[in-house]
N, C-alpha and C. Protein backbone atom coordinates (compact mmCIF):
# COMPACT_ATOMS: atom_id res chain seq x y z
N UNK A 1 -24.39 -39.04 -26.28
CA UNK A 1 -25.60 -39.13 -25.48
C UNK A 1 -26.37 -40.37 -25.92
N UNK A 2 -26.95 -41.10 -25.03
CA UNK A 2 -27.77 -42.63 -25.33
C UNK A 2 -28.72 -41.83 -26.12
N UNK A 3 -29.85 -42.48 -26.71
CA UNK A 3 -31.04 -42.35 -27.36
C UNK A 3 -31.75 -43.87 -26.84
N UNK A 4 -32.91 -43.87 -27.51
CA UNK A 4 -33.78 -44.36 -26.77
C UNK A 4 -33.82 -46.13 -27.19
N UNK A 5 -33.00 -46.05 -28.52
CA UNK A 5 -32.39 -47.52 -29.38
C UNK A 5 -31.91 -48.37 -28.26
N UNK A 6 -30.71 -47.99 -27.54
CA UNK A 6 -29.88 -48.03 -26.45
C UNK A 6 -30.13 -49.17 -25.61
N UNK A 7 -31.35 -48.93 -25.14
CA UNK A 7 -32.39 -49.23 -23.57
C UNK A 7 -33.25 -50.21 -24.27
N UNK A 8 -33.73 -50.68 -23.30
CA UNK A 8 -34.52 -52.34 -23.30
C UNK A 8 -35.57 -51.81 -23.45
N UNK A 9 -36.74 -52.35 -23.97
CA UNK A 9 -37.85 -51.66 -23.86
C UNK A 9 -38.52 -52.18 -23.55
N UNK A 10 -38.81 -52.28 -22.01
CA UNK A 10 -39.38 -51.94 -21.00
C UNK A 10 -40.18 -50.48 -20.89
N UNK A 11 -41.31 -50.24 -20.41
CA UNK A 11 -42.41 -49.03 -20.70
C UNK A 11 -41.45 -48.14 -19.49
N UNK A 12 -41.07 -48.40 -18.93
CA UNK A 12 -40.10 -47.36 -17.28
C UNK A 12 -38.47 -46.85 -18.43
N UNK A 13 -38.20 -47.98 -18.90
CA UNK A 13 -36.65 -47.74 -19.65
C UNK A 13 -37.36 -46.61 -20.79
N UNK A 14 -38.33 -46.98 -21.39
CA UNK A 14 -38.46 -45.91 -22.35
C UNK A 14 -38.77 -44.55 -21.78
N UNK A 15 -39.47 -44.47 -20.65
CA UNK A 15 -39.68 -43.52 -20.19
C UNK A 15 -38.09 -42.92 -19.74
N UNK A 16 -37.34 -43.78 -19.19
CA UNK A 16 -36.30 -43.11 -18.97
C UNK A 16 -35.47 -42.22 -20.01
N UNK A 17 -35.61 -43.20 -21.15
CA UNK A 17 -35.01 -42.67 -22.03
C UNK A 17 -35.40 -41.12 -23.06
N UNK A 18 -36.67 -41.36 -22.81
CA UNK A 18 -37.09 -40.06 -23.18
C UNK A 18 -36.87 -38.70 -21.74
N UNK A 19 -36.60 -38.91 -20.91
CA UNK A 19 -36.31 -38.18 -20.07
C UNK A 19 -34.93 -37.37 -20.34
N UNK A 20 -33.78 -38.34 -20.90
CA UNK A 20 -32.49 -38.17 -21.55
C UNK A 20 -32.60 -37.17 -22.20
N UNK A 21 -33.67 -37.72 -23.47
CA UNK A 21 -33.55 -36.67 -24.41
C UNK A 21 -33.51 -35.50 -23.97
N UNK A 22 -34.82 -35.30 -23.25
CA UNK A 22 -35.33 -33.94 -23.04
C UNK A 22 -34.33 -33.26 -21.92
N UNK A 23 -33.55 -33.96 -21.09
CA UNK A 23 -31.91 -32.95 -20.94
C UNK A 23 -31.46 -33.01 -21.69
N UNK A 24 -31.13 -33.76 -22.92
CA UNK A 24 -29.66 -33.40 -23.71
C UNK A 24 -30.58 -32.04 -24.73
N UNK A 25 -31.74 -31.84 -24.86
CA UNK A 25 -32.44 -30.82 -25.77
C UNK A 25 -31.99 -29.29 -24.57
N UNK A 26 -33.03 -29.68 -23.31
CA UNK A 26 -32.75 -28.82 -22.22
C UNK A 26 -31.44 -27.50 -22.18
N UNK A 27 -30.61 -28.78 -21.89
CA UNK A 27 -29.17 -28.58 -22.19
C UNK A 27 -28.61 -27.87 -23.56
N UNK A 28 -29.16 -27.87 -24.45
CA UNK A 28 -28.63 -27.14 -25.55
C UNK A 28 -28.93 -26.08 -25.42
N UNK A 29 -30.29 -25.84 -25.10
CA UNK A 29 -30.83 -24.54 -25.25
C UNK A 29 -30.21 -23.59 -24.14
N UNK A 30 -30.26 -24.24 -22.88
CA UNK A 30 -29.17 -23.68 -21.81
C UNK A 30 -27.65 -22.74 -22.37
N UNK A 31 -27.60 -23.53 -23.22
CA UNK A 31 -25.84 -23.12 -24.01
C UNK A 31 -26.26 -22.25 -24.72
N UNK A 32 -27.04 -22.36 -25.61
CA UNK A 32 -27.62 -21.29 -26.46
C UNK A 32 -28.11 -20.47 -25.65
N UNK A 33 -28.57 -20.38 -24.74
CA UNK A 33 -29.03 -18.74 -24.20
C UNK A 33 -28.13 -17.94 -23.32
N UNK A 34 -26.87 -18.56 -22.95
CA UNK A 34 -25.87 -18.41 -22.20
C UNK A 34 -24.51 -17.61 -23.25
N UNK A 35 -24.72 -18.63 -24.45
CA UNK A 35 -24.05 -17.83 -25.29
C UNK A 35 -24.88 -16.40 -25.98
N UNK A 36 -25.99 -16.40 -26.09
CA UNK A 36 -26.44 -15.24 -26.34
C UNK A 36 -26.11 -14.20 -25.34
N UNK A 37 -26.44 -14.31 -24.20
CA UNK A 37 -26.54 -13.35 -22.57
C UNK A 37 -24.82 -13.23 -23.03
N UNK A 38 -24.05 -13.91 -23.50
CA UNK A 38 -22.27 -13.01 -23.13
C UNK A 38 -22.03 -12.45 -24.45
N UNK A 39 -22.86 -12.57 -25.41
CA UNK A 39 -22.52 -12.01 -26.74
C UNK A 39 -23.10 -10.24 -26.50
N UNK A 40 -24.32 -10.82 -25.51
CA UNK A 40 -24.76 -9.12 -25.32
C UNK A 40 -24.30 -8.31 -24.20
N UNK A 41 -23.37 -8.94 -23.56
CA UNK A 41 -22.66 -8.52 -22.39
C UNK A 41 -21.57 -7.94 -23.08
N UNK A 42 -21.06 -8.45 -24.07
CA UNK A 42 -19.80 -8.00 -24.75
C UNK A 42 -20.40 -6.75 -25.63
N UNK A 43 -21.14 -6.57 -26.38
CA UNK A 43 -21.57 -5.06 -26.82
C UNK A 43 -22.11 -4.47 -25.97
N UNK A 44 -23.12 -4.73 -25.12
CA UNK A 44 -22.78 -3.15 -23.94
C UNK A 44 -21.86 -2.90 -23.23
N UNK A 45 -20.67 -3.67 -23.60
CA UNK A 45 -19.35 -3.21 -23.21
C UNK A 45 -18.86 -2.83 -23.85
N UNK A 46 -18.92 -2.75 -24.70
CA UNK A 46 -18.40 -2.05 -26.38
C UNK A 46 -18.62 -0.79 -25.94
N UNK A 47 -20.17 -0.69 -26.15
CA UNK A 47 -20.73 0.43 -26.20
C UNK A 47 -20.36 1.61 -25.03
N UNK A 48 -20.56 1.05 -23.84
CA UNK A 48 -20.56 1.71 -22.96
C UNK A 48 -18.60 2.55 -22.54
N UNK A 49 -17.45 1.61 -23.58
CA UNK A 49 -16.66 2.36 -23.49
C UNK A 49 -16.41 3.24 -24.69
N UNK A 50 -17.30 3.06 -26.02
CA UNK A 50 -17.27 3.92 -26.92
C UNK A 50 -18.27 5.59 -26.67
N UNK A 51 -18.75 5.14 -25.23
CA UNK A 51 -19.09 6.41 -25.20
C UNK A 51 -19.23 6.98 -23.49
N UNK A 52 -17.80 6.36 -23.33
CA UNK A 52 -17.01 7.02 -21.48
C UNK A 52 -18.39 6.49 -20.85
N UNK A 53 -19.09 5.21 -20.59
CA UNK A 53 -19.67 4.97 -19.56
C UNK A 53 -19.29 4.98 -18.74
N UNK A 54 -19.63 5.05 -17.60
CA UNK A 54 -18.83 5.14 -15.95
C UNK A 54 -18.43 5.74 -15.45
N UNK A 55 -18.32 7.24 -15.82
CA UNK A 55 -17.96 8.63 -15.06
C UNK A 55 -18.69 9.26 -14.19
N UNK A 56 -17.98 9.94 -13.65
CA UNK A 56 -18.98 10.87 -12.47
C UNK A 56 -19.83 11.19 -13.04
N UNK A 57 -20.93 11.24 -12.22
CA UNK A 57 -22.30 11.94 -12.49
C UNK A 57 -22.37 13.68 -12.42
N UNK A 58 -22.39 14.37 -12.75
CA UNK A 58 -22.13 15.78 -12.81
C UNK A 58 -23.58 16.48 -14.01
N UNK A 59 -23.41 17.95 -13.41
CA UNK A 59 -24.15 19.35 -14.16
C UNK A 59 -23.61 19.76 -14.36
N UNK A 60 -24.00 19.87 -15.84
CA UNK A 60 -23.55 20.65 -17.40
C UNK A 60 -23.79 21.68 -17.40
N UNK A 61 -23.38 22.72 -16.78
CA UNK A 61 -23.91 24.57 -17.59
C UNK A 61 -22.91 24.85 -18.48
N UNK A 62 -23.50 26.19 -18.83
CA UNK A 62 -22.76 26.78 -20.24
C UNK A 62 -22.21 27.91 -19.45
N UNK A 63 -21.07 28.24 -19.55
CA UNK A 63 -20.15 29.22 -19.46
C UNK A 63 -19.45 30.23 -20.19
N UNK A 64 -19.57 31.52 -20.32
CA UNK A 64 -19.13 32.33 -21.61
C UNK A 64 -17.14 32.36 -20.66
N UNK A 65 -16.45 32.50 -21.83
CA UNK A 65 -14.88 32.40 -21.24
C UNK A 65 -14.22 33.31 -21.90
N UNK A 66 -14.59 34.00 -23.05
CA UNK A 66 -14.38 34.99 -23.65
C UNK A 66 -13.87 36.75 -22.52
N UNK A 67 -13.33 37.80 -22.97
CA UNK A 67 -13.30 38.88 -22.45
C UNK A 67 -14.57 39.31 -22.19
N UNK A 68 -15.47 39.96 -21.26
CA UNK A 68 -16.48 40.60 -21.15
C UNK A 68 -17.54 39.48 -20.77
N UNK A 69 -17.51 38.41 -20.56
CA UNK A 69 -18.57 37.83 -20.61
C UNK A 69 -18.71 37.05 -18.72
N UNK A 70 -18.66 36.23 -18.29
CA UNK A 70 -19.54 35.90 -16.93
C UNK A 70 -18.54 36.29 -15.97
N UNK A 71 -16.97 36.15 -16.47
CA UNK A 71 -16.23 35.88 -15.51
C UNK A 71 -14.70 36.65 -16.20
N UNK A 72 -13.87 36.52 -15.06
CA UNK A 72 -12.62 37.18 -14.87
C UNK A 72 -11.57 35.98 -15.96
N UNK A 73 -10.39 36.24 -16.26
CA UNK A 73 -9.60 35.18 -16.58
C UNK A 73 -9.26 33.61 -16.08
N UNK A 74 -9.23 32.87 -16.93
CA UNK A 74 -9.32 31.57 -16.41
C UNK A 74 -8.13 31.57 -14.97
N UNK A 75 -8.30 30.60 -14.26
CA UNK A 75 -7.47 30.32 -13.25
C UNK A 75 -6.09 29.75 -13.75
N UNK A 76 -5.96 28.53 -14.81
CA UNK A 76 -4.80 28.14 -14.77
C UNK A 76 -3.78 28.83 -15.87
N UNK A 77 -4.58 29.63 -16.57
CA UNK A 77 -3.60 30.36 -17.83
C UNK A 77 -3.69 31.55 -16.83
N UNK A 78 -4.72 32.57 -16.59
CA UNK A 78 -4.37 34.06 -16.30
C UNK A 78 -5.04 34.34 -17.56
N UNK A 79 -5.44 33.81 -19.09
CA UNK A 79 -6.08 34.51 -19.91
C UNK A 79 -7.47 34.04 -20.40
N UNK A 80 -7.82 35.08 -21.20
CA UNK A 80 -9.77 34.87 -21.87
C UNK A 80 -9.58 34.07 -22.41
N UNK A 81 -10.49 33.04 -22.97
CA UNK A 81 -10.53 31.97 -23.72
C UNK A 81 -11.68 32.16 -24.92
N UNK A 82 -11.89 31.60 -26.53
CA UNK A 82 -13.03 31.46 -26.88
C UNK A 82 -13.90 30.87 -26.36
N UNK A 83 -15.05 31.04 -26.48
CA UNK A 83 -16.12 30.16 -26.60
C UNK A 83 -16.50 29.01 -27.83
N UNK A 84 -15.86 28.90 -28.65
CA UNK A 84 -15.63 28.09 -29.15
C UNK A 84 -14.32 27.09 -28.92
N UNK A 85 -13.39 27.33 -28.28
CA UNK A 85 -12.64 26.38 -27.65
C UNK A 85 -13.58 25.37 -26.78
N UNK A 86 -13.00 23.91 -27.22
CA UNK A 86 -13.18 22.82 -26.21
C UNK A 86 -12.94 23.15 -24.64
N UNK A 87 -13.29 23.94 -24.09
CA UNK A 87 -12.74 23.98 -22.75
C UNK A 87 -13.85 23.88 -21.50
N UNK A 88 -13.75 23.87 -20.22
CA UNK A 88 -14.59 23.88 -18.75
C UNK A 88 -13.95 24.26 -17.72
N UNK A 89 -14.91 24.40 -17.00
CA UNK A 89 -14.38 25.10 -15.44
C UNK A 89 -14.80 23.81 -14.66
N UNK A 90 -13.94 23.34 -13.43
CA UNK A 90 -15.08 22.54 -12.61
C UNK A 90 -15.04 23.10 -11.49
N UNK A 91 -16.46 22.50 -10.35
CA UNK A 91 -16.24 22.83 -9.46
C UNK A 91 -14.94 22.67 -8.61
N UNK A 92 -14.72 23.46 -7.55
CA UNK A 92 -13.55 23.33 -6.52
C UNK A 92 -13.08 22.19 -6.19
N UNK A 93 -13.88 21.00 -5.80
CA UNK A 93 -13.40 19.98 -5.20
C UNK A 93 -12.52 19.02 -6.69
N UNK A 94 -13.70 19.00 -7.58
CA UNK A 94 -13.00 18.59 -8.88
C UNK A 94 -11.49 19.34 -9.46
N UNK A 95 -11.95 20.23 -9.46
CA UNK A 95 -10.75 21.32 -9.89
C UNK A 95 -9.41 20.68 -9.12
N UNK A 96 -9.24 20.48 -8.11
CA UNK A 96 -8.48 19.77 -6.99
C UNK A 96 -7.15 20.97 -6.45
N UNK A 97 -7.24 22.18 -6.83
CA UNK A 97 -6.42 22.89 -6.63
C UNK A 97 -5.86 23.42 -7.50
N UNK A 98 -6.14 23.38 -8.69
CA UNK A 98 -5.61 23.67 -10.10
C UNK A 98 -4.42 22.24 -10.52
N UNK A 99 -4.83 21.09 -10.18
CA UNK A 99 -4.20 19.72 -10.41
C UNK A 99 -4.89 19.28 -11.64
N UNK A 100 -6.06 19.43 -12.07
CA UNK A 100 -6.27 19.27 -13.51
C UNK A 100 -6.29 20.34 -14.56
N UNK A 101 -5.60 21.70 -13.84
CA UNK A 101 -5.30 22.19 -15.11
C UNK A 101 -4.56 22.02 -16.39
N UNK A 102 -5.35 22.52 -17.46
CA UNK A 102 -4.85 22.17 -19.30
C UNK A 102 -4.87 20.48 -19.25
N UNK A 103 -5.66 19.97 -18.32
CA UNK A 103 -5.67 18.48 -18.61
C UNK A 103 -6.95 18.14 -19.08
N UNK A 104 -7.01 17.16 -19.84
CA UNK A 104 -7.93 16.88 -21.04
C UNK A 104 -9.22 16.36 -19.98
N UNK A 105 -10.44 16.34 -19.95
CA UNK A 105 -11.13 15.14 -19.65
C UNK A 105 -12.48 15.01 -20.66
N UNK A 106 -12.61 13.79 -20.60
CA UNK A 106 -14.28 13.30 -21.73
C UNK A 106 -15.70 13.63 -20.80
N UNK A 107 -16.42 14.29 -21.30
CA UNK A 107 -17.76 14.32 -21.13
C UNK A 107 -18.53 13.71 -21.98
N UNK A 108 -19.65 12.63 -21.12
CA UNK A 108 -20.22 12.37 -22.12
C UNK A 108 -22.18 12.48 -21.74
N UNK A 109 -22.57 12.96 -22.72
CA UNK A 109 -23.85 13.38 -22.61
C UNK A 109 -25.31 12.54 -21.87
N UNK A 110 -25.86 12.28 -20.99
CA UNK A 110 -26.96 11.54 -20.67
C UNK A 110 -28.17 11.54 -21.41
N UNK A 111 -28.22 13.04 -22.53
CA UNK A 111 -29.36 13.05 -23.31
C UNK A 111 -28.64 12.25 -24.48
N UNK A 112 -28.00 12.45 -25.18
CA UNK A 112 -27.22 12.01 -26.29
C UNK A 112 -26.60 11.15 -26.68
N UNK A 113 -25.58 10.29 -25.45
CA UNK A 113 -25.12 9.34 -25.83
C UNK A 113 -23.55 10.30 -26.03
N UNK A 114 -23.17 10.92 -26.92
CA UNK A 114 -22.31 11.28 -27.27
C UNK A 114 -21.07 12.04 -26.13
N UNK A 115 -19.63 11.45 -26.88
CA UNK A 115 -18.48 12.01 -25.49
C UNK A 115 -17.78 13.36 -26.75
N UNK A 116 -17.15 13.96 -25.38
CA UNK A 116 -16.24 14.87 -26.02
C UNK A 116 -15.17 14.76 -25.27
N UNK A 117 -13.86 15.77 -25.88
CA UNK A 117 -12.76 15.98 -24.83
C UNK A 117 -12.47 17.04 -24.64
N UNK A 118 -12.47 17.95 -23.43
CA UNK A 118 -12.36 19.19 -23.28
C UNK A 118 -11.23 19.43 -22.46
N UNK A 119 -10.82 20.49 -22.24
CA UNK A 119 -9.52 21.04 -21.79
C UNK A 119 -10.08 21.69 -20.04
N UNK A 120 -9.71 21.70 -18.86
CA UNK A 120 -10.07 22.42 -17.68
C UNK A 120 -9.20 23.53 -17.84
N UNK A 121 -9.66 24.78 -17.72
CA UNK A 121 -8.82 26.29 -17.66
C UNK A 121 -9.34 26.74 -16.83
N UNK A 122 -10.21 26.19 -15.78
CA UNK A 122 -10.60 27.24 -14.79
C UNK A 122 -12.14 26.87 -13.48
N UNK A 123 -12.16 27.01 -12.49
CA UNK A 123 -12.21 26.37 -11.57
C UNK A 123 -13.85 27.32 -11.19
N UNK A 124 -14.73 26.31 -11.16
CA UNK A 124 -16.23 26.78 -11.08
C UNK A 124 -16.72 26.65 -9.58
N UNK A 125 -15.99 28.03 -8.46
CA UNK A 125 -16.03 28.08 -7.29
C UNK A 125 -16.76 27.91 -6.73
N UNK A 126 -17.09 26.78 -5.99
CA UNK A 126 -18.21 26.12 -4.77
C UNK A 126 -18.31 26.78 -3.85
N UNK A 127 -17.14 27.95 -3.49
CA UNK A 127 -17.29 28.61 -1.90
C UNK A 127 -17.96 29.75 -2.41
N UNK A 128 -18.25 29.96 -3.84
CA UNK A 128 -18.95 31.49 -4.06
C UNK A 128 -20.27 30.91 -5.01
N UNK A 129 -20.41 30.33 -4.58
CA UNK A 129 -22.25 29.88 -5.49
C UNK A 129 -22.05 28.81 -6.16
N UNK A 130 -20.86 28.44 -6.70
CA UNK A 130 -20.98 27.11 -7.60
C UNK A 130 -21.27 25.77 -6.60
N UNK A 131 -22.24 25.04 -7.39
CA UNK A 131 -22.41 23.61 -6.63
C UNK A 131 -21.57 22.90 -6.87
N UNK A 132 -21.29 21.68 -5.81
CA UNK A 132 -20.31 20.93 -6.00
C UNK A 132 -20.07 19.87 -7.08
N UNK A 133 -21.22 19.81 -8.09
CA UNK A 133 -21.03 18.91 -9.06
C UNK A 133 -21.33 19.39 -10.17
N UNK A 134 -20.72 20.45 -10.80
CA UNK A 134 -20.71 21.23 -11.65
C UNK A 134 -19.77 21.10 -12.62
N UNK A 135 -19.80 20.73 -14.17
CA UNK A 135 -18.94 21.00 -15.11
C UNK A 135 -19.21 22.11 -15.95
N UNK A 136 -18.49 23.86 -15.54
CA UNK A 136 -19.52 24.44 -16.32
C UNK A 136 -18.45 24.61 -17.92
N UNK A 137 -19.05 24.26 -18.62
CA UNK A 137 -18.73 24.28 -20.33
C UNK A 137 -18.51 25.40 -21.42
N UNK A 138 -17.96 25.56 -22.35
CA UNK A 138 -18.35 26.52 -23.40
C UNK A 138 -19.33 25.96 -24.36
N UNK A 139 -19.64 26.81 -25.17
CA UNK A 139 -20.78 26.63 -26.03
C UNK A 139 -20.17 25.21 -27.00
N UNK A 140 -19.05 25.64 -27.48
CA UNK A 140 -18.22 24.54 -28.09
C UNK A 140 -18.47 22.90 -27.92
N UNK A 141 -18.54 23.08 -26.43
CA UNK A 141 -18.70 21.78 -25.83
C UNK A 141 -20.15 21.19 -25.53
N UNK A 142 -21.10 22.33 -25.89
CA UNK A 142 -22.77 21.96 -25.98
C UNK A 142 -22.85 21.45 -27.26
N UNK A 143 -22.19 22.10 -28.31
CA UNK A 143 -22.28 22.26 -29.75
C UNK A 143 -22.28 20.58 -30.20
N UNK A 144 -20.93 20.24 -29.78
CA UNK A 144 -20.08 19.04 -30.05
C UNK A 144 -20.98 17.45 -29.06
N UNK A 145 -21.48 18.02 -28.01
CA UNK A 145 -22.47 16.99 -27.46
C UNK A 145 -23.57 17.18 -28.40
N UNK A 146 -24.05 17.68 -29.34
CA UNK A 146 -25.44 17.69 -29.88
C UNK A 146 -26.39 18.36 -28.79
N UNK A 147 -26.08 19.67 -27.92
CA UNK A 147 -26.77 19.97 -27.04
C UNK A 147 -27.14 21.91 -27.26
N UNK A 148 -28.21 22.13 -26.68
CA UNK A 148 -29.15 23.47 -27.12
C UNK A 148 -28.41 24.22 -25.85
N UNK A 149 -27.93 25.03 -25.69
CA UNK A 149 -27.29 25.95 -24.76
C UNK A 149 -28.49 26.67 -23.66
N UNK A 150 -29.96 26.52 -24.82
CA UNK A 150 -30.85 27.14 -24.07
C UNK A 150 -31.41 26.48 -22.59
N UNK A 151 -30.56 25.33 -22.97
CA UNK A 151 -31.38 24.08 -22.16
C UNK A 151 -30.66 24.93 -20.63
N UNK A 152 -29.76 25.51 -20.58
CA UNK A 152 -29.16 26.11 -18.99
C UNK A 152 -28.21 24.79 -18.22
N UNK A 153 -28.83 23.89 -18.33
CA UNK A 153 -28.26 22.44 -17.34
C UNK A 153 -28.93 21.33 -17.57
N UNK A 154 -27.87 20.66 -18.23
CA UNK A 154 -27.78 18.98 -18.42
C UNK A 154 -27.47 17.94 -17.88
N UNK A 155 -27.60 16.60 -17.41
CA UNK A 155 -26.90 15.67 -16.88
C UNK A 155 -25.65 15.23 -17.71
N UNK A 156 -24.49 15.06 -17.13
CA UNK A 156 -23.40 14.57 -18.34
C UNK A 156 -22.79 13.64 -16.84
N UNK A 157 -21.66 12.23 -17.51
CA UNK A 157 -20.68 12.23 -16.80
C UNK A 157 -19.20 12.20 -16.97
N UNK A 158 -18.75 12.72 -16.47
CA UNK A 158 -17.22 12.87 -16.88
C UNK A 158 -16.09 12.26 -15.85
N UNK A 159 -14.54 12.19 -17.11
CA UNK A 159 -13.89 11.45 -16.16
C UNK A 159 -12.83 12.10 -17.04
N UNK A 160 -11.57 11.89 -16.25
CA UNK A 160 -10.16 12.03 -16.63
C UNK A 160 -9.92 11.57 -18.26
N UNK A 161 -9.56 12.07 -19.07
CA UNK A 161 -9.49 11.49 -20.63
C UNK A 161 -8.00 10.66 -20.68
């Protein structure tokens, strides 16, 4: 880059020349804030796949899966499950027909930050009261989000693990 040595000095040439400067300064700082903006583009990309950003938007209830408790045997086994098992029901449309049964998927919490991986055993029926965007959970899976069971319904989003 010229500097201001360069140029004749003439009162217009110096002026020009200080004009130089102040792009080639301009210009740095340009780079420098450009490299900052992708350094922080690259950790909320970090971040956002260390904790399943980008999943469906869905409601979190708690579900007892145990013998005696809300409901009949899961759909894709035929049997009770703990409540301490990693496991969920989803709604019907999710459920897809029993196509994600015993298949893993991550939830991850909107209060918390935090993902889990839970198992689908059973299908949280939309044609009999369940809403269509429903992941309903075991306690296991409140536990493991850092979440209060009392709370009834959470925002989470989830996706295929």
């Amino acid at each position: 880059m010229a500097n201001a040595s360069q140029f004749p000095s003439t009162s217009s040439d110096r002026e020009l020349a200080q004009i130089f400067e102040l792009l080639a300064m301009a210009n740095a700082k340009v780079v420098a804030l450009l490299s900052v903006l992708a350094l922080l583009l690259q950790v909320s990309c970090a971040v956002a796949r260390r904790h399943g950003g980008g999943g469906t938007p869905a409601v979190m209830t708690v579900n007892g899966f145990q013998r005696g408790e809300e409901g009949g045997p899961s759909e894709c086994d035929g049997h009770f499950h703990s409540d301490g098992d990693m496991i969920v029901a989803l709604s019907t449309g999710w459920y897809a027909g029993g196509r994600r049964c015993r298949k893993a998927i991550r939830i991850t919490s909107a209060r918390t930050g935090r993902s889990v991986e839970a198992r689908v055993v059973d299908e949280c029926d939309s044609r009999r009261g369940c809403r269509d965007n429903i992941v309903d959970s075991s306690a296991a899976v409140w536990k493991a989000l850092g979440l209060d069971t009392a709370a009834g319904e959470v925002p989470v989003t989830w996706s295929d693990a």
